[in-house]
C-alpha atoms as a PDB file:
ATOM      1  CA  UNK A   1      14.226 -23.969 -23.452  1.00  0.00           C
ATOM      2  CA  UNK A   2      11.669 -21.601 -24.892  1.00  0.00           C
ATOM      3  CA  UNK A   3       9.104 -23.304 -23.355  1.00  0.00           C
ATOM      4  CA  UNK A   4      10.184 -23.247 -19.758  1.00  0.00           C
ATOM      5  CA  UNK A   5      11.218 -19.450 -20.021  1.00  0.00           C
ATOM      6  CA  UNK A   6       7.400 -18.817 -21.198  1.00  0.00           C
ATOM      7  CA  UNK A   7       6.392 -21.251 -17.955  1.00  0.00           C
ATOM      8  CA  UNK A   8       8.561 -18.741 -15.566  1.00  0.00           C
ATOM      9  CA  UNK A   9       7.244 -15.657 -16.673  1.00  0.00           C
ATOM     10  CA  UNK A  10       3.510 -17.053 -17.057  1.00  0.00           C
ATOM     11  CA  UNK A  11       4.103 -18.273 -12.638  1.00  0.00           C
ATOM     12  CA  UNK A  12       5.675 -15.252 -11.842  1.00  0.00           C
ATOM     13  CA  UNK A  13       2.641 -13.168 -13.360  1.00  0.00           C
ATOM     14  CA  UNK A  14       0.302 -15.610 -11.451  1.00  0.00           C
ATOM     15  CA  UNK A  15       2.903 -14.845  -7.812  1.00  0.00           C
ATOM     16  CA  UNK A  16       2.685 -11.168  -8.468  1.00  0.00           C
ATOM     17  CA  UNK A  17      -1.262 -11.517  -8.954  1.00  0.00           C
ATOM     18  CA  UNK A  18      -1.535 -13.516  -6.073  1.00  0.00           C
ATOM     19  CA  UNK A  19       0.633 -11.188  -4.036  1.00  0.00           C
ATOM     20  CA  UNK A  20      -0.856  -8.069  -5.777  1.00  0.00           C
ATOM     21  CA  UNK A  21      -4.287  -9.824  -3.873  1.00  0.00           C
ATOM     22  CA  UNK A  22      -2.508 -10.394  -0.276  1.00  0.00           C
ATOM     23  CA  UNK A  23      -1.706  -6.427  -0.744  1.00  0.00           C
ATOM     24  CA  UNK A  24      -4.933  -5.868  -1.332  1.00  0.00           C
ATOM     25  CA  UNK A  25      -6.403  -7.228   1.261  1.00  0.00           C
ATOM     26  CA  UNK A  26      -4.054  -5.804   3.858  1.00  0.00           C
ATOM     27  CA  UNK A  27      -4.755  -2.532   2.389  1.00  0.00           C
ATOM     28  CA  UNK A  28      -8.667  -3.145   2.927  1.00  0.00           C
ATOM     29  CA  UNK A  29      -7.813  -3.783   6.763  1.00  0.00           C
ATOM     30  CA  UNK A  30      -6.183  -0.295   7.146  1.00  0.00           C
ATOM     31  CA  UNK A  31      -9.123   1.487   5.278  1.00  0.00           C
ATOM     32  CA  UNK A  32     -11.063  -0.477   7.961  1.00  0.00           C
ATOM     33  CA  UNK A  33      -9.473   0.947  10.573  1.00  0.00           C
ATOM     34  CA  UNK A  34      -8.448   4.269   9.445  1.00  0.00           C
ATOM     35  CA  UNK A  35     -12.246   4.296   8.986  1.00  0.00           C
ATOM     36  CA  UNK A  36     -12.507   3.365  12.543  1.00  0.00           C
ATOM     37  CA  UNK A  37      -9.968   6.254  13.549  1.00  0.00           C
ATOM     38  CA  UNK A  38     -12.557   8.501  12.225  1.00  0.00           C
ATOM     39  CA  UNK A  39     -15.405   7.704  13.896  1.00  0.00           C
ATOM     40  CA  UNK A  40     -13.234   7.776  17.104  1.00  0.00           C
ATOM     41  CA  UNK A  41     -13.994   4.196  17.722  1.00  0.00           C
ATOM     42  CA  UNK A  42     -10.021   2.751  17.833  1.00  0.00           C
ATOM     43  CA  UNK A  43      -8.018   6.613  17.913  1.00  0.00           C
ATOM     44  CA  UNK A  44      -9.347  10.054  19.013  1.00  0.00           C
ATOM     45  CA  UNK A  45      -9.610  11.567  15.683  1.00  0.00           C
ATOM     46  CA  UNK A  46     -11.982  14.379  17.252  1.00  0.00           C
ATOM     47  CA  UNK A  47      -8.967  15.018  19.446  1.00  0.00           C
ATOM     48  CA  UNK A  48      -5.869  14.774  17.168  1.00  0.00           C
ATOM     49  CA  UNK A  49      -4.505  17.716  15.465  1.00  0.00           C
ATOM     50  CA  UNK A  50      -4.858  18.867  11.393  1.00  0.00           C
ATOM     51  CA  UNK A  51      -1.812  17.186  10.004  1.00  0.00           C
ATOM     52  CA  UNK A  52      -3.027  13.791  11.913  1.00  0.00           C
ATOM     53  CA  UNK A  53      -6.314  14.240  10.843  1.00  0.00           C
ATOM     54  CA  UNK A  54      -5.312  15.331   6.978  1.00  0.00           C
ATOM     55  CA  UNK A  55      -3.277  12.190   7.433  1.00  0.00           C
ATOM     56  CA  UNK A  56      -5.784   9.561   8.117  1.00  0.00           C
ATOM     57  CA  UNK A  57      -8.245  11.231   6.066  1.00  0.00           C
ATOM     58  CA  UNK A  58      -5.780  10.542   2.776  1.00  0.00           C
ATOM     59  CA  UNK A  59      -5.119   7.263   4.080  1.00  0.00           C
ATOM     60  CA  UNK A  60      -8.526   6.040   4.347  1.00  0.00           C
ATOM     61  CA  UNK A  61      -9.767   7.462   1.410  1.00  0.00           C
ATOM     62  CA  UNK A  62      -6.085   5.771  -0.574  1.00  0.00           C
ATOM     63  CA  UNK A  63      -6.307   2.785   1.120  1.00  0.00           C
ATOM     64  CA  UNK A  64      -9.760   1.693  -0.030  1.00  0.00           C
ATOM     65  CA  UNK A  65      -8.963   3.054  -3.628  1.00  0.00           C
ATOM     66  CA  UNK A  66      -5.656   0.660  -3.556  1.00  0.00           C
ATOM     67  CA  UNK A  67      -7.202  -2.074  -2.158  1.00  0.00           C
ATOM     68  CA  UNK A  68     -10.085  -2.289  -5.184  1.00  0.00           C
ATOM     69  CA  UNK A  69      -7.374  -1.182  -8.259  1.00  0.00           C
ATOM     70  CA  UNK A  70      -5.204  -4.031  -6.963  1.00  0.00           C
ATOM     71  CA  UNK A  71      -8.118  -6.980  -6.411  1.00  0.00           C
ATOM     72  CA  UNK A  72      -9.370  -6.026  -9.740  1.00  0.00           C
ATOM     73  CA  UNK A  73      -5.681  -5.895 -11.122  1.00  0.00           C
ATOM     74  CA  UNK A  74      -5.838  -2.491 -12.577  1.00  0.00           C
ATOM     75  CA  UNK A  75      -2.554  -0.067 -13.239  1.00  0.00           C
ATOM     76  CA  UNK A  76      -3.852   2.925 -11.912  1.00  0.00           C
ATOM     77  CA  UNK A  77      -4.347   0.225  -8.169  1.00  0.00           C
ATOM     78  CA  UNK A  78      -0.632  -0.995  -8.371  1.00  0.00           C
ATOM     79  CA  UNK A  79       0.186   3.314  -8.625  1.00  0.00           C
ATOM     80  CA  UNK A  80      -1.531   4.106  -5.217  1.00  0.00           C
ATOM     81  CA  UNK A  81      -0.298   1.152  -3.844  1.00  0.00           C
ATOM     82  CA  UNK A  82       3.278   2.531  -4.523  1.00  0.00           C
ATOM     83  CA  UNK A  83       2.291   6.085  -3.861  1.00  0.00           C
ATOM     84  CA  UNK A  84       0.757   5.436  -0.586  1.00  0.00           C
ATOM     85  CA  UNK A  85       3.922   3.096   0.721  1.00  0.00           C
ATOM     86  CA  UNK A  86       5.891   5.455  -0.593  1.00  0.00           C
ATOM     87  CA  UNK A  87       4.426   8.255   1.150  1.00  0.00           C
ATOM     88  CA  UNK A  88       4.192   6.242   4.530  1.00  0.00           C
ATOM     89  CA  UNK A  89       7.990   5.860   4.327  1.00  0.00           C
ATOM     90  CA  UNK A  90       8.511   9.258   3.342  1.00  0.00           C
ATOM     91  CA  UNK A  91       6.445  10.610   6.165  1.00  0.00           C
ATOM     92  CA  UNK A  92       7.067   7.752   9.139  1.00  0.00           C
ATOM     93  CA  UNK A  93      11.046   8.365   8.330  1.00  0.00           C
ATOM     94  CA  UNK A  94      11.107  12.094   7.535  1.00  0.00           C
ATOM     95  CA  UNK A  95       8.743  13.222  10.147  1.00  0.00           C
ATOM     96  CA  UNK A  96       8.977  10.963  13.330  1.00  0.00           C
ATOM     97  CA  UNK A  97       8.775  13.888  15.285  1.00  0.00           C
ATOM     98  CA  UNK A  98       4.845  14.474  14.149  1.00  0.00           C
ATOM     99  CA  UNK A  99       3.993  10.698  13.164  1.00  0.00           C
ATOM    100  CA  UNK A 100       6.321   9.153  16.064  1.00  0.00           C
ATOM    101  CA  UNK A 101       7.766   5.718  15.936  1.00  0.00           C
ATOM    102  CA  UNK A 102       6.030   3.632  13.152  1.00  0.00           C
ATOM    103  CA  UNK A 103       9.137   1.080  12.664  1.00  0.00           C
ATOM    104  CA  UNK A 104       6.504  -1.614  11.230  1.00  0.00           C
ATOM    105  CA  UNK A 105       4.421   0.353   9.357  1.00  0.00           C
ATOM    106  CA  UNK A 106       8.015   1.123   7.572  1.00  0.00           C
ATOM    107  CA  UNK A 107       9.432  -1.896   7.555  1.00  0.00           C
ATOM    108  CA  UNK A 108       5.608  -3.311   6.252  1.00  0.00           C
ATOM    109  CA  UNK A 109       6.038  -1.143   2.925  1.00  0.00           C
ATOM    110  CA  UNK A 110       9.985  -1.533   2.470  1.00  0.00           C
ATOM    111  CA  UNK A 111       9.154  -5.433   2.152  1.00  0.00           C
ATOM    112  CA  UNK A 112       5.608  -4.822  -0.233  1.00  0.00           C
ATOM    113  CA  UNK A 113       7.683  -2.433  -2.326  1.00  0.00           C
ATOM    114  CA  UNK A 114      10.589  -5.202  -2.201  1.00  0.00           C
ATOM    115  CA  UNK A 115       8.448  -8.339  -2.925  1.00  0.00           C
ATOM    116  CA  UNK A 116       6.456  -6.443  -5.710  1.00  0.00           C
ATOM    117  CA  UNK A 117       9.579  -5.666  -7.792  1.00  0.00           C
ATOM    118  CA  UNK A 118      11.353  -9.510  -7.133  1.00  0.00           C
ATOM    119  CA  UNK A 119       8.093 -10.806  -8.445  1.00  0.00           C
ATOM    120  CA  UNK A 120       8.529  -9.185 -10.830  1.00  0.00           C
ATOM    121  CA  UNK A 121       6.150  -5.663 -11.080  1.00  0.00           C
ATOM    122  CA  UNK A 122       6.865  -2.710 -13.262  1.00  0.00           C
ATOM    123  CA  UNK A 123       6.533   0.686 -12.940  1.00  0.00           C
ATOM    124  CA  UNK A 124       5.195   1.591 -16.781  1.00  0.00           C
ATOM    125  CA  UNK A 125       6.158   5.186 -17.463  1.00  0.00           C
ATOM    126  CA  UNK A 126       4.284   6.685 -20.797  1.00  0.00           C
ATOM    127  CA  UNK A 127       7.148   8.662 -22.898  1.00  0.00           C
END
């Protein structure tokens, strides 16, 4: 019985790894194109306004630092990760009237946030 408690927990490390990777990949696509926002090449960054531009900026620069703490399978990645689909809920929910509709981008994070903690991720807290 011991034995194939021990198995569960070892596969469900090795899921949340693997899905810690998926997340980190998708979060290397956004950087990509929040990157490409920038340089005006998918969005008119030169043409939005502050908050938009603030926005994107953070995004970018969070993305990309998310996307290497989770590949390499570090605490401080699987923080942003929460911080920045945190944030996007916060924001796309809060503030529709400035961000408009982002239903996917919301729904995207809810499910992340939702698969992380069934596989079995942890928020560590040092007391």
């Amino acid at each position: 019985m011991l034995t194939k408690l021990t198995m569960t927990l070892r596969t469900e490390g090795k899921a949340l790894r693997f899905f810690l990777r998926v997340v980190s990949v998708l979060y290397i696509l956004g950087a990509i194109l929040h990157v490409l926002d920038i340089l005006d090449l998918r969005l008119k960054f030169s043409e939005m306004d502050l908050v938009w531009r603030i926005w994107i900026v953070f995004l970018c620069l969070a993305d990309f630092a998310a996307s290497f703490g989770l590949w390499k399978n570090r605490s401080w990645g699987i923080y942003l990760f929460f911080l920045i689909a945190v944030s996007q809920i916060v924001a796309y929910v809060g503030f529709k009237t400035i961000f408009g509709d982002q239903q996917p981008l919301i729904v995207f994070h809810l499910i992340t946030l939702a698969l992380f903690f069934i596989l079995g991720g942890r928020l560590k807290t040092a007391l």
